[in-house]
N, C-alpha and C. Protein backbone atom coordinates (compact mmCIF):
# COMPACT_ATOMS: atom_id res chain seq x y z
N UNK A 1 4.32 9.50 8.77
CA UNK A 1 3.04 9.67 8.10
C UNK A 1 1.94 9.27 9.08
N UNK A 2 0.48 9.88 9.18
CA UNK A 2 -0.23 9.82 10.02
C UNK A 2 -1.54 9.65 9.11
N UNK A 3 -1.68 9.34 8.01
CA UNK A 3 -2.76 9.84 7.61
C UNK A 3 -2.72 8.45 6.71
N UNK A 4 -3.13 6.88 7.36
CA UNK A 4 -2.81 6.04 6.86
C UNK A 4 -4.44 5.37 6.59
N UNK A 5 -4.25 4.96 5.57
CA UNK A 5 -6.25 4.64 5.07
C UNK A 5 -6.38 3.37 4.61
N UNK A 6 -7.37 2.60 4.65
CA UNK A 6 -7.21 1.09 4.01
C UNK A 6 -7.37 1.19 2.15
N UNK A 7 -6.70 0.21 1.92
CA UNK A 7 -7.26 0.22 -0.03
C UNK A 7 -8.19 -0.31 -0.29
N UNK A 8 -8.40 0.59 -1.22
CA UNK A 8 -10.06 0.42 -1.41
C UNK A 8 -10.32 -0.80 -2.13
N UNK A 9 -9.23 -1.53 -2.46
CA UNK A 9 -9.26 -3.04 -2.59
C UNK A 9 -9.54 -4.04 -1.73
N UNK A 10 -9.45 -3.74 -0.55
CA UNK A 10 -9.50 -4.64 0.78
C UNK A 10 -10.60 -4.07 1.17
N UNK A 11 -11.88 -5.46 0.40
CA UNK A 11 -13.33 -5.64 0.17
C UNK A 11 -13.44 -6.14 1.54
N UNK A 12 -15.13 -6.49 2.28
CA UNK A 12 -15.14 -6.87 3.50
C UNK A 12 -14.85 -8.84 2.94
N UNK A 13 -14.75 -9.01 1.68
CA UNK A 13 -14.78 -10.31 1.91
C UNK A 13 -13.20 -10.93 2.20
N UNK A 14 -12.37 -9.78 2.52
CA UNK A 14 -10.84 -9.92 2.47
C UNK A 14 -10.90 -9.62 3.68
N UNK A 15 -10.80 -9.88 4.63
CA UNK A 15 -11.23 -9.88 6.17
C UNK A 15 -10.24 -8.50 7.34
N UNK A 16 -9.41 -9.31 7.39
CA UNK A 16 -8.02 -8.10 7.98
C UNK A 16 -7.08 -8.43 7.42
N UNK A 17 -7.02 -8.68 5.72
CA UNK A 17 -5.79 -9.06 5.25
C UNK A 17 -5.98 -7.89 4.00
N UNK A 18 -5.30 -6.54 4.66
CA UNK A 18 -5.59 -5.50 3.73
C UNK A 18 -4.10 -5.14 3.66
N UNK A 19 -3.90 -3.64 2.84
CA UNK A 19 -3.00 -2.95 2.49
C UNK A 19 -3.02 -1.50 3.20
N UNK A 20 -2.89 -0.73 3.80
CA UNK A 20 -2.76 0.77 3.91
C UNK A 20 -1.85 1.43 3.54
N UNK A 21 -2.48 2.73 3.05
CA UNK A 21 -1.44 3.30 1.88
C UNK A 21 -1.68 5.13 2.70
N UNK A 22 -0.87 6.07 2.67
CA UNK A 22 -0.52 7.42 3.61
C UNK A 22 0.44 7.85 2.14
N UNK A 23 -0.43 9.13 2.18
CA UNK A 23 0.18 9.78 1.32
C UNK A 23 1.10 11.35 1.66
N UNK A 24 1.91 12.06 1.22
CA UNK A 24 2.31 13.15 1.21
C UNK A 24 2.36 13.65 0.31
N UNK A 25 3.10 14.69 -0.64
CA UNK A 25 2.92 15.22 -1.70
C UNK A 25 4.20 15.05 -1.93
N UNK A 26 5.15 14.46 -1.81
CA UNK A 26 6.14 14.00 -2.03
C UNK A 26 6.22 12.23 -2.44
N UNK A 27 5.73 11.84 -1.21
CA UNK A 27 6.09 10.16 -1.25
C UNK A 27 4.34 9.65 -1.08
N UNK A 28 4.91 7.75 -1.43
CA UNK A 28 3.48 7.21 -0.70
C UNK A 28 4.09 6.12 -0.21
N UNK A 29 3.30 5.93 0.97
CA UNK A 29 4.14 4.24 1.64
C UNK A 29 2.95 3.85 2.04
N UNK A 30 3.25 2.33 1.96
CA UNK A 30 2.63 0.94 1.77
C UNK A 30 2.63 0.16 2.78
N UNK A 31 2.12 -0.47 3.90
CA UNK A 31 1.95 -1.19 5.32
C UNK A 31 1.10 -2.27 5.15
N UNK A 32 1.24 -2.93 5.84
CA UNK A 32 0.55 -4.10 5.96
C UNK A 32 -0.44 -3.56 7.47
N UNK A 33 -1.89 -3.89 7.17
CA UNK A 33 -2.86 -3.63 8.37
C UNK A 33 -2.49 -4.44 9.70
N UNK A 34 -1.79 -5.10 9.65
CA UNK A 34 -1.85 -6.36 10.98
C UNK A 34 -0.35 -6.22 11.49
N UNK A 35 0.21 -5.28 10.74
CA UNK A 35 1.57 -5.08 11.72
C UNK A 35 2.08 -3.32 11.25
N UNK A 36 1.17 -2.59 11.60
CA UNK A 36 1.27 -1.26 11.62
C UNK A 36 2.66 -0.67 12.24
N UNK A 37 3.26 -1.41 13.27
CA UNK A 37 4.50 -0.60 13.72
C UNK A 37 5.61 -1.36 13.11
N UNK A 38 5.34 -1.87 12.19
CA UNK A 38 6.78 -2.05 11.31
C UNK A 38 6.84 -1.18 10.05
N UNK A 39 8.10 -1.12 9.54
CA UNK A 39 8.31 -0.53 8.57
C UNK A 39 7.64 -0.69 7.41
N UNK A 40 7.38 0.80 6.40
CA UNK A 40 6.32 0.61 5.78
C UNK A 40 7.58 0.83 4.41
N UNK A 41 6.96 0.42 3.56
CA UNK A 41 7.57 0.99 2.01
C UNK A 41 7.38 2.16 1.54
N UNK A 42 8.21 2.91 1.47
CA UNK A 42 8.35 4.17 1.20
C UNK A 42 8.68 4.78 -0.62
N UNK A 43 7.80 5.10 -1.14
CA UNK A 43 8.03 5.44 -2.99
C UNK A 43 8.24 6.83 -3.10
N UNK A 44 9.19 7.21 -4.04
CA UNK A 44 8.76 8.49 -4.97
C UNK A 44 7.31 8.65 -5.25
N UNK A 45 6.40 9.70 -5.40
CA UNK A 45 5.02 9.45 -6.19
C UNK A 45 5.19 9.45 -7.51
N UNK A 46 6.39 9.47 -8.12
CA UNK A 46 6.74 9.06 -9.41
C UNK A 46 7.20 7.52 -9.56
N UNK A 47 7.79 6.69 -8.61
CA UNK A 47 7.98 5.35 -8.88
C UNK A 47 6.69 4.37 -8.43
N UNK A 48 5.33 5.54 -7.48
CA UNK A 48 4.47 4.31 -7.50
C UNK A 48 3.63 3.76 -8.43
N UNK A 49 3.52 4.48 -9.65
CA UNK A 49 2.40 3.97 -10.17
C UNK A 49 3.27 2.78 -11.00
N UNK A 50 4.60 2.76 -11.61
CA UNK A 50 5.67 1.47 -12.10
C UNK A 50 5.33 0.38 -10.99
N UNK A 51 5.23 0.69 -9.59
CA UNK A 51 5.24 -0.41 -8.66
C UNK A 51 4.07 -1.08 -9.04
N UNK A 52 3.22 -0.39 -8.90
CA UNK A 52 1.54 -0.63 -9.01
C UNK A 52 1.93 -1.41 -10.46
N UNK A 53 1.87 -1.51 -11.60
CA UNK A 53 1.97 -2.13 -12.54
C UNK A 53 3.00 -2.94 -13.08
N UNK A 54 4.01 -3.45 -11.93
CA UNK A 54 4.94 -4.23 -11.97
C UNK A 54 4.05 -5.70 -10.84
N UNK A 55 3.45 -5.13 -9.83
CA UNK A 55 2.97 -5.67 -9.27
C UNK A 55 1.43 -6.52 -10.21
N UNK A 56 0.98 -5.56 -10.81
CA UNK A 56 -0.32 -6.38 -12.22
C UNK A 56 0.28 -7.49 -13.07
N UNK A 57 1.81 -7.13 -13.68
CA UNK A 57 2.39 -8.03 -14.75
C UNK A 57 2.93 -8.98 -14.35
N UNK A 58 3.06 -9.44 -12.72
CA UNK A 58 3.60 -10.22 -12.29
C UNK A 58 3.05 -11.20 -10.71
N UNK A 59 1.56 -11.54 -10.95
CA UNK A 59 1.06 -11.67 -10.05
C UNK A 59 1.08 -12.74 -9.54
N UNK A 60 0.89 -12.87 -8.03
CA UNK A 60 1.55 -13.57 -7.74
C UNK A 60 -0.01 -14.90 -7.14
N UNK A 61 0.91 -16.34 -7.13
CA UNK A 61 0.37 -17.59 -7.58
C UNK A 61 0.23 -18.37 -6.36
């Protein structure tokens, strides 16, 4: 995937501690901004939005 964008959650007051998310029309995968050449998480575009709201019901402390 080449077409990797920051989330539009990662405000400037969140400094370089963002998320980037690359989509296809198949999948979406998930990277961390500060270590781009590691492996990214790779979803169905049917299992991300469960991730996305597994990740809301269970936040972390």
């Amino acid at each position: 995937m080449d077409n990797w964008r920051k989330s539009s959650y990662s405000g400037p007051g969140d400094g370089n501690e963002c998320v980037e998310i690359a989509t296809t029309p198949t999948h979406i995968a998930v990277r961390d901004s500060k270590a781009p050449t590691t492996r990214p998480l790779t979803f169905p575009v049917a299992a991300f939005a469960p991730f996305l709201e597994a990740l809301k019901a269970h936040p972390r402390r």
